[in-house]
Protein backbone atom coordinates (compact mmCIF):
# COMPACT_ATOMS: atom_id res chain seq x y z
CA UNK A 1 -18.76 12.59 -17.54
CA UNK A 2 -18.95 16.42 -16.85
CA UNK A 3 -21.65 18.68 -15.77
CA UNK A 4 -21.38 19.91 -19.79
CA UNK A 5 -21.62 16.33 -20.86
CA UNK A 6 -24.69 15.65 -19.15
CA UNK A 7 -26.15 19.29 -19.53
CA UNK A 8 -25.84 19.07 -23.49
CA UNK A 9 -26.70 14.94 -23.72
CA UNK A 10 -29.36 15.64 -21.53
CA UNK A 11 -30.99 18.27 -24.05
CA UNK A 12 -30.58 16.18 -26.70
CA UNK A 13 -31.84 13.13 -26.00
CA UNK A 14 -34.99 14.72 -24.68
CA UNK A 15 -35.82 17.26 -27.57
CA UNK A 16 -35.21 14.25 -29.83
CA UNK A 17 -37.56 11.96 -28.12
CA UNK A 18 -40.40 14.98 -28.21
CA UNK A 19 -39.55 15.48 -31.61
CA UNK A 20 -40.13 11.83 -32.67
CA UNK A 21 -43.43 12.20 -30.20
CA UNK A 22 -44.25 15.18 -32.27
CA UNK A 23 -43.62 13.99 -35.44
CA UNK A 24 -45.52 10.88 -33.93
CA UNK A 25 -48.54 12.53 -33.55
CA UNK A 26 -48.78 14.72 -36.73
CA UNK A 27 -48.14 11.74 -38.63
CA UNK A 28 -51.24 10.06 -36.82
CA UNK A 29 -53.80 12.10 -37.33
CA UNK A 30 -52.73 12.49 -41.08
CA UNK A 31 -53.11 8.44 -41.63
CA UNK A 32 -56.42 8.46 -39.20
CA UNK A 33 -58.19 10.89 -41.68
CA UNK A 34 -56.50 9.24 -44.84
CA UNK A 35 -57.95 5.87 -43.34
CA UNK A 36 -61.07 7.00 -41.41
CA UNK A 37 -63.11 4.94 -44.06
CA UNK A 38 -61.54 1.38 -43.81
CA UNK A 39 -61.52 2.19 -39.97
CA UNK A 40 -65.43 1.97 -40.00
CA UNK A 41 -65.58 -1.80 -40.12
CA UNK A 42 -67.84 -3.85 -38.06
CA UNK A 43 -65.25 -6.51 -37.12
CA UNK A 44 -62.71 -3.03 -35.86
CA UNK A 45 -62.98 -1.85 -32.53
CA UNK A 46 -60.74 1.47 -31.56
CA UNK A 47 -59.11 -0.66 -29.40
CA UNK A 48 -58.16 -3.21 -31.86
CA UNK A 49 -56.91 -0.38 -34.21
CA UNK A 50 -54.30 0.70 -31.46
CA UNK A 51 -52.77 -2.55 -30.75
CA UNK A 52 -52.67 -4.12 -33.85
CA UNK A 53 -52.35 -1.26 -35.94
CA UNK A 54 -50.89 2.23 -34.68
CA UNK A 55 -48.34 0.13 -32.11
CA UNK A 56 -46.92 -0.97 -35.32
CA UNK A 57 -47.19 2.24 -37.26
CA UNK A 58 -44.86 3.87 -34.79
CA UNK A 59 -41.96 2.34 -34.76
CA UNK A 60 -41.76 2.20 -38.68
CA UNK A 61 -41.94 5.83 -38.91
CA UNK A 62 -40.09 6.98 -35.88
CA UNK A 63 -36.82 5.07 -37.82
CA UNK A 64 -38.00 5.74 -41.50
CA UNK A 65 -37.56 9.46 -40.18
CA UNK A 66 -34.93 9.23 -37.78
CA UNK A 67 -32.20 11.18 -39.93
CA UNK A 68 -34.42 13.88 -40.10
CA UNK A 69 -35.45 13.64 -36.11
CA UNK A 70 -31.53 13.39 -35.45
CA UNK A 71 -30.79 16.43 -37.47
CA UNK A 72 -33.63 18.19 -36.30
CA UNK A 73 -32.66 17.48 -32.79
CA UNK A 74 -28.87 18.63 -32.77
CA UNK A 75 -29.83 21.98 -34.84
CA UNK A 76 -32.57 22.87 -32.60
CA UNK A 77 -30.57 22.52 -29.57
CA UNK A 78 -27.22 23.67 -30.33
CA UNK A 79 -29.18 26.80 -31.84
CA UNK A 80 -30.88 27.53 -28.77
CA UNK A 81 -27.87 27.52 -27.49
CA UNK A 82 -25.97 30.00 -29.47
CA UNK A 83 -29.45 32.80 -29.42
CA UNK A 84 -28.46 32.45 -25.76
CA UNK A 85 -24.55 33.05 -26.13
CA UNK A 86 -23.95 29.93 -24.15
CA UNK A 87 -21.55 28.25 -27.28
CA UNK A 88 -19.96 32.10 -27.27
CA UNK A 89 -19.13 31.30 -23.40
CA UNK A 90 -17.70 27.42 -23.75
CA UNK A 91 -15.34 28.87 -26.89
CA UNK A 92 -14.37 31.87 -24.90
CA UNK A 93 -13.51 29.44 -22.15
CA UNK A 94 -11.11 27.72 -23.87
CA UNK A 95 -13.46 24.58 -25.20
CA UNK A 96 -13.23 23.63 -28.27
CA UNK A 97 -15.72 22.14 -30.97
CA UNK A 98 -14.41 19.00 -30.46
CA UNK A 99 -14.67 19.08 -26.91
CA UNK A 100 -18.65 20.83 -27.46
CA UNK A 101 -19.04 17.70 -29.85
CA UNK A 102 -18.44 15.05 -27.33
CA UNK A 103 -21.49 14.38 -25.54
CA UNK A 104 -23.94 15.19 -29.49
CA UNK A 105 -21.55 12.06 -30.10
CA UNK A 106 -22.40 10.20 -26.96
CA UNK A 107 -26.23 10.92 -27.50
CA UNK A 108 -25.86 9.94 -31.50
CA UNK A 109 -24.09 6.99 -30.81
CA UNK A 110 -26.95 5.63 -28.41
CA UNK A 111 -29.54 6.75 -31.10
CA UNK A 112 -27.57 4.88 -33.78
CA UNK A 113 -27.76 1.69 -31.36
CA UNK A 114 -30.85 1.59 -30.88
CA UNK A 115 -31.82 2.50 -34.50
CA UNK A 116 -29.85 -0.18 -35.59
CA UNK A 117 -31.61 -2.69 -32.80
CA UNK A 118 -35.02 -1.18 -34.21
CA UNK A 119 -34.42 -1.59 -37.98
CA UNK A 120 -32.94 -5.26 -37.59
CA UNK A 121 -35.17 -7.34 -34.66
CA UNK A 122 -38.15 -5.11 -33.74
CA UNK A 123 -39.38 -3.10 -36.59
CA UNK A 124 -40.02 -6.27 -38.72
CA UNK A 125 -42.35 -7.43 -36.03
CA UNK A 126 -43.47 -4.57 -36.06
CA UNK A 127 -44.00 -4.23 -39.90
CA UNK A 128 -45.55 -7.32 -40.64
CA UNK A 129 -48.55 -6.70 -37.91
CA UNK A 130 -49.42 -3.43 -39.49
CA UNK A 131 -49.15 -5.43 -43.18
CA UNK A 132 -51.30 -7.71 -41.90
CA UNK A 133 -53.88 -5.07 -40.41
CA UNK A 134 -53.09 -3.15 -43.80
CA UNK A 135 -54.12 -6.20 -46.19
CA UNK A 136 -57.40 -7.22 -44.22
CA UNK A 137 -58.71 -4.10 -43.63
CA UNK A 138 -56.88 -1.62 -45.84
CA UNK A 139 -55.53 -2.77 -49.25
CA UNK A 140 -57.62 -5.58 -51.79
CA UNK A 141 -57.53 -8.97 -51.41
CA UNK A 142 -54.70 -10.24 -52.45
CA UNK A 143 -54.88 -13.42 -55.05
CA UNK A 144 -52.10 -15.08 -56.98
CA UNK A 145 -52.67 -14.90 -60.72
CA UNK A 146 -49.26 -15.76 -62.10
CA UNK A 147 -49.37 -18.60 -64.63
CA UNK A 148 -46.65 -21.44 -65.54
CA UNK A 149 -44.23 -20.74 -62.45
CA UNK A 150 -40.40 -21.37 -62.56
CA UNK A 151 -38.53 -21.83 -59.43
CA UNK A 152 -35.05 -22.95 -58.46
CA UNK A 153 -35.27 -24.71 -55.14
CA UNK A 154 -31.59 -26.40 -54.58
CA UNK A 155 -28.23 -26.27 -57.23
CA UNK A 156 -29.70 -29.02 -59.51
CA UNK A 157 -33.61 -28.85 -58.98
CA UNK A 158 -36.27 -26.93 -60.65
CA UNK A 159 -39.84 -27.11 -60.07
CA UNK A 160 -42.67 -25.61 -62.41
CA UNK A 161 -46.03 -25.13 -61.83
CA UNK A 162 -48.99 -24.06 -64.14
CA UNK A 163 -50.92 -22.17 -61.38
CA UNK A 164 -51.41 -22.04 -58.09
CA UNK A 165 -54.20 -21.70 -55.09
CA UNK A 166 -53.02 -19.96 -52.44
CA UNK A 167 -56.70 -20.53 -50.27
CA UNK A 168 -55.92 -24.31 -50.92
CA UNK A 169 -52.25 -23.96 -50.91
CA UNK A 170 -52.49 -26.01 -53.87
CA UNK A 171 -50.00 -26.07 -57.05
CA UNK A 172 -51.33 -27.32 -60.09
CA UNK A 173 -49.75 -29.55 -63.30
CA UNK A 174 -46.70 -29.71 -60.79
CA UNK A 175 -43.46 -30.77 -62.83
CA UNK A 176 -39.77 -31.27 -60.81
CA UNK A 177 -36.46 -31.37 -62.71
CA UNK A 178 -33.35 -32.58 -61.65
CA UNK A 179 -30.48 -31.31 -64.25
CA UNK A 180 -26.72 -32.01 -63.88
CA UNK A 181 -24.06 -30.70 -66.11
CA UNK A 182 -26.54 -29.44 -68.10
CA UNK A 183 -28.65 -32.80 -68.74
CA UNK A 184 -31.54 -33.79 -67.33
CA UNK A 185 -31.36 -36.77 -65.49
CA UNK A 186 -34.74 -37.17 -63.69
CA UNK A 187 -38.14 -35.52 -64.38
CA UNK A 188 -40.85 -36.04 -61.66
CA UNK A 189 -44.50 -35.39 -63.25
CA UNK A 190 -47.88 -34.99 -60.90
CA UNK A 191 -51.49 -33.49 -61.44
CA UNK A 192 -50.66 -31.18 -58.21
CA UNK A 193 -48.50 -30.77 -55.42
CA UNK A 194 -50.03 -29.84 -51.95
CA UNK A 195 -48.65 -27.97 -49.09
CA UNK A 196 -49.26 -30.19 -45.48
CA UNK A 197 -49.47 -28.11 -42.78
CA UNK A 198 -49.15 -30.87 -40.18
CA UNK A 199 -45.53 -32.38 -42.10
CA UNK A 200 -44.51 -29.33 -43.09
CA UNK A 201 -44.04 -30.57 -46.59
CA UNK A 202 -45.13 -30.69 -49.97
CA UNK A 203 -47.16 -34.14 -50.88
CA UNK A 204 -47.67 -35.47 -54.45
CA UNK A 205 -50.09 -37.77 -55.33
CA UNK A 206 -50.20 -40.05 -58.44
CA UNK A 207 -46.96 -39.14 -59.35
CA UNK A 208 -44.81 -40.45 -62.32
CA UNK A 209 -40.62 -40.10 -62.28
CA UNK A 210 -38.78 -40.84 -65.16
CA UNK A 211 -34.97 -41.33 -65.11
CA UNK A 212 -32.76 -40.53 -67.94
CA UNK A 213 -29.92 -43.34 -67.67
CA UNK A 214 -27.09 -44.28 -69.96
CA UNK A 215 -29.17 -47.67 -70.04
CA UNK A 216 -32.01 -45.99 -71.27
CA UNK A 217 -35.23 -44.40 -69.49
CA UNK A 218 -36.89 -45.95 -66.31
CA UNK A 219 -40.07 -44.91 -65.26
CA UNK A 220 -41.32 -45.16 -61.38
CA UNK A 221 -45.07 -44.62 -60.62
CA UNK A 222 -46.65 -43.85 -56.76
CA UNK A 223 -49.84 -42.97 -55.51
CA UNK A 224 -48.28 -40.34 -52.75
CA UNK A 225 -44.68 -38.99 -51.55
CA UNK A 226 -43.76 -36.28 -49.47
CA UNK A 227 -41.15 -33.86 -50.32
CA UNK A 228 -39.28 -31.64 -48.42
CA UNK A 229 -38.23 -28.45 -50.77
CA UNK A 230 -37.13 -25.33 -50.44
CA UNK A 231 -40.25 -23.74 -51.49
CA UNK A 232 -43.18 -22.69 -48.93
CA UNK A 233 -46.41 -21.24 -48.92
CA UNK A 234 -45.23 -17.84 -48.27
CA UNK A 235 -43.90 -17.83 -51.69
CA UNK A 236 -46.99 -17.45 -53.40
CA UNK A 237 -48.28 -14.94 -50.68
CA UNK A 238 -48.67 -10.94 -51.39
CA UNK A 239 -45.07 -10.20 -51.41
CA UNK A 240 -45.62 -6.43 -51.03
CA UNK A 241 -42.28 -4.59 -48.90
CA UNK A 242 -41.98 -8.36 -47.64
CA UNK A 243 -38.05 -6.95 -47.32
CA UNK A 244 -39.10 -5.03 -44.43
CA UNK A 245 -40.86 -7.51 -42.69
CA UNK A 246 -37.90 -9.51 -42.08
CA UNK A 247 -34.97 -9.59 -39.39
CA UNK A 248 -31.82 -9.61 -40.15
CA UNK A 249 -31.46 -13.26 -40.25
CA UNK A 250 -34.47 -13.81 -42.19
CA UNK A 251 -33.16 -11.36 -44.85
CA UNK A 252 -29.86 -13.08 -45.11
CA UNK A 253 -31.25 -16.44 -45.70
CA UNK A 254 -33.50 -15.11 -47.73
CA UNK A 255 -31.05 -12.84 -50.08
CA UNK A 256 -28.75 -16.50 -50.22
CA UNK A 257 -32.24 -18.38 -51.35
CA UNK A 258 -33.05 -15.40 -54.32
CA UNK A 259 -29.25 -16.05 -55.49
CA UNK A 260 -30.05 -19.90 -55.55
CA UNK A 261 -33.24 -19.03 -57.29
CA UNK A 262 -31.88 -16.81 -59.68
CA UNK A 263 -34.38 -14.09 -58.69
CA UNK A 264 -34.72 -10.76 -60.35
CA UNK A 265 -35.75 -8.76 -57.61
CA UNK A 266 -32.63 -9.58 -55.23
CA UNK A 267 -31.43 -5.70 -55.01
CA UNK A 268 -34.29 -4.82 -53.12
CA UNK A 269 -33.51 -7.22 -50.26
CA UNK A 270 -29.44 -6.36 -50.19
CA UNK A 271 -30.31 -2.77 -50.51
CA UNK A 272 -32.84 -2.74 -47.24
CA UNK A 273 -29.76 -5.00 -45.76
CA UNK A 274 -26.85 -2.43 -46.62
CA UNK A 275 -28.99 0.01 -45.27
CA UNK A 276 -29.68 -0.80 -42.25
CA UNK A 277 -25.90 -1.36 -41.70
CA UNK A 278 -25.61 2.43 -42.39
CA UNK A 279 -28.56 4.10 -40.56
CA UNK A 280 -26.34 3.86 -37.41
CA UNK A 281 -23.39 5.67 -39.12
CA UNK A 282 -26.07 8.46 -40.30
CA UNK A 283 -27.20 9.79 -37.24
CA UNK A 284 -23.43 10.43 -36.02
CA UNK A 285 -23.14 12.22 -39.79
CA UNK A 286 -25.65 14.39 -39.06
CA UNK A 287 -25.26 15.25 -35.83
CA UNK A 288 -21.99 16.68 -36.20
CA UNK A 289 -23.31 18.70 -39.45
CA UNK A 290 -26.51 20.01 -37.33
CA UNK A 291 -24.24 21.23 -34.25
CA UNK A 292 -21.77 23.01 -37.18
CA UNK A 293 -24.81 24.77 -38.70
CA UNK A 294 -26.26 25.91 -35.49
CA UNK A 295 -23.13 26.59 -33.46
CA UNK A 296 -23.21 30.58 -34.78
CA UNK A 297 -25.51 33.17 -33.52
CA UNK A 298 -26.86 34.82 -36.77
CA UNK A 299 -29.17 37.29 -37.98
CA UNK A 300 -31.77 35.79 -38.77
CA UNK A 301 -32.45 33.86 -35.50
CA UNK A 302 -33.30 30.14 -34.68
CA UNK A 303 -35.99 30.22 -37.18
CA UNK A 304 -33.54 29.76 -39.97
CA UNK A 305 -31.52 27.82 -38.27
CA UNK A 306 -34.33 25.20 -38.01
CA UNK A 307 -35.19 25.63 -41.34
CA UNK A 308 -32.03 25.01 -43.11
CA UNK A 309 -31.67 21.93 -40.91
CA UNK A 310 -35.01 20.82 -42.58
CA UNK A 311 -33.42 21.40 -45.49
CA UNK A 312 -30.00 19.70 -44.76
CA UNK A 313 -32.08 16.68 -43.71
CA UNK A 314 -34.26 16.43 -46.52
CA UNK A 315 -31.72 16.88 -48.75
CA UNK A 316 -30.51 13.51 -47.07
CA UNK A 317 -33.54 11.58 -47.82
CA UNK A 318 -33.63 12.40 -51.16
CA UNK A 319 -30.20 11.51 -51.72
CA UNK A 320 -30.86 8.27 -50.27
CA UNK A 321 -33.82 7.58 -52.05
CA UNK A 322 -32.24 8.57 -55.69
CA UNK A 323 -29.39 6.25 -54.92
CA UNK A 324 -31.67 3.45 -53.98
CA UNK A 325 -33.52 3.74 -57.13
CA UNK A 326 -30.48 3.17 -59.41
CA UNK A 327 -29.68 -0.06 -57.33
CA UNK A 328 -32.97 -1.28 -58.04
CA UNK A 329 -32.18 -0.69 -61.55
CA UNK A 330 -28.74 -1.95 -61.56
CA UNK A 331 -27.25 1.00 -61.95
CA UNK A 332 -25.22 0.71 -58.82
CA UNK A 333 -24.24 -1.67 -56.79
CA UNK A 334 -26.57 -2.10 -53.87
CA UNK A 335 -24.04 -1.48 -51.00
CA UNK A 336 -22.90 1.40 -52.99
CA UNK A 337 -26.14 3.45 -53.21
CA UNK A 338 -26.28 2.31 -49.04
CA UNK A 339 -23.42 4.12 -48.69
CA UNK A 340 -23.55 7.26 -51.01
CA UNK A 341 -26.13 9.29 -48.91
CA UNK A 342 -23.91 8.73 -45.71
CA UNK A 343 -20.12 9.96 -47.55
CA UNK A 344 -21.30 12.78 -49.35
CA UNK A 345 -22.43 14.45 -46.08
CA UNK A 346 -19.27 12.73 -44.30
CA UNK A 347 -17.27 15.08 -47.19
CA UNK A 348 -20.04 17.84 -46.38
CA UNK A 349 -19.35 17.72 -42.82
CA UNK A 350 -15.39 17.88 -42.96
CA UNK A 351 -15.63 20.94 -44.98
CA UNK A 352 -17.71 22.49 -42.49
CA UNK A 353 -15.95 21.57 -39.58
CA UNK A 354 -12.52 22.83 -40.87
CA UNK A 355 -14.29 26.12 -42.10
CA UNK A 356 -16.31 26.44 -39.33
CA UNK A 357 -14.30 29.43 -36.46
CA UNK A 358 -13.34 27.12 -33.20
């Protein structure tokens, strides 16, 4: 790598980490005075509000922003560059844009790693200790109300439940249906079902199957059996943003159990997976479109430089967030509205790049 590789990676990568630091910090102090209330709890310590709170907070927001950070990053410095004639120099040189774009590329392709390593394995971690901090100290208690519970828990088997305890981890009226080809073959009856921690399975006590034979119906009677389904506790837990609480294989084996369920709320999970597939893509989108904005010395300074890159950026996110909507709705498909965001700018920054003087 050249001495202009490293000069313009090395600007780069260090404006965009103080911008995240920045952004960081501004985002901080907004979230201490929005929370400054919960915070005075007797069981919260400052030092417990760091490490189990804010060390999570970061993370999330650092990559919930980074298209903006990225943006933000390439505009500032490429503009700096131009207010000081240096991209006037390289081009009068003999160095192209392509060449200039080389080490943005090199710097937005170790960003887009690392977001991608972020989004998938560590901010889910991350996520689910600052949900946790968030629901005991933040957010109501959360109880499960729902009444006369359907679930699909394997290709033939459906369980019901009038209500459920989630203190007690207790189901009640508890009702298990095996149905082949339509027919229901066996129907498993029991006051309630409880979860054992200790098994790791459901037991049932004084319960009462009855099999539907060509014969005619048998009934079978027991005082306790434990059953191994593919429903847990968890699933009567608060399930708020539970899609970004989970790694990447956790979200694919969960996505494949909503599908086996039936679910209705499947699009969120598939969106959050098709975008984090993309994020990485993003940041070498918009790096190329921030160094084309900024690469020309104009009137009105860095300033608007800066500013349009704001814009640019924002105008990002709100694609993004528009196309996710219809997904949830079923508008779109889900890998669809991952990708919109990231090939209308791709379109936006070929048309600037072949318009832009070299």
């Amino acid at each position: 790598m050249k001495i202009l590789d490293w000069y313009i990676l090395k600007r780069f990568l260090l404006t965009y980490v103080f911008t995240v630091l920045m952004l960081e910090a501004v985002l901080i102090v907004i979230d201490v005075t929005e929370k400054i209330d919960d915070f005075n709890h007797p069981d919260l310590t400052a030092w417990r509000i760091i490490t189990e709170y804010y060390i999570n907070f970061i993370p999330y927001y650092a990559n919930m922003l980074s298209p903006l950070i990225i943006f933000i990053s390439a505009v500032f410095v490429t503009s700096k560059m131009a207010t000081h004639t240096e991209i006037v120099a390289m081009l009068s040189s003999g160095i192209s844009l392509k060449r200039i774009l080389r080490p943005y590329l090199i710097g937005a392709v170790l960003i887009g790693i690392l977001v991608f390593f972020l989004l998938n394995y560590i901010n889910p971690i991350a996520n689910r200790g600052r949900n946790n901090f968030e629901d005991n100290f933040v957010r109501a208690k959360y109880y499960f109300t729902e009444k006369n519970v359907h679930l699909k828990v394997a290709p033939q088997l459906y369980v019901y439940l009038e209500s459920y305890d989630i203190v007690s981890r207790t189901g009640y009226k508890f009702t298990m249906e095996k149905v082949v080809n339509r027919n229901l073959v066996a129907k498993l009856d029991a006051p309630n079902v409880r979860w054992n921690p200790d098994k790791e399975r459901w037991t049932v006590p004084n319960y009462k199957i009855r099999y539907f034979e060509k014969a005619g119906e048998r009934i079978e009677k027991g005082q306790m059996m434990d059953t191994l389904l593919r429903m847990r506790p968890q699933d009567f837990e608060s399930q708020h943003r539970l899609h970004e609480k989970l790694t990447l294989p956790e979200l694919n084996a969960h996505i494949d159990l909503l599908r086996l369920r039936g679910a209705d709320d499947v699009e969120i999970f598939l969106v959050e997976k098709y975008e984090r597939m993309t994020y990485p893509f993003a940041t070498l989108i918009l790096t190329v479109i921030g160094v084309i904005v900024s690469a020309r010395k104009t009137r009105e300074g860095q300033g608007f430089q800066i500013a349009m890159g704001f814009i640019l950026a924002f105008v990002y996110i709100l694609l993004m967030v528009i196309s996710r909507t219809f997904a949830y709705q079923g508008g779109i498909p889900s890998w669809l509205s991952a990708w919109i965001p990231n090939v209308v700018f791709c379109l936006i920054g070929l048309w600037m790049y072949r318009n832009v003087p070299k």
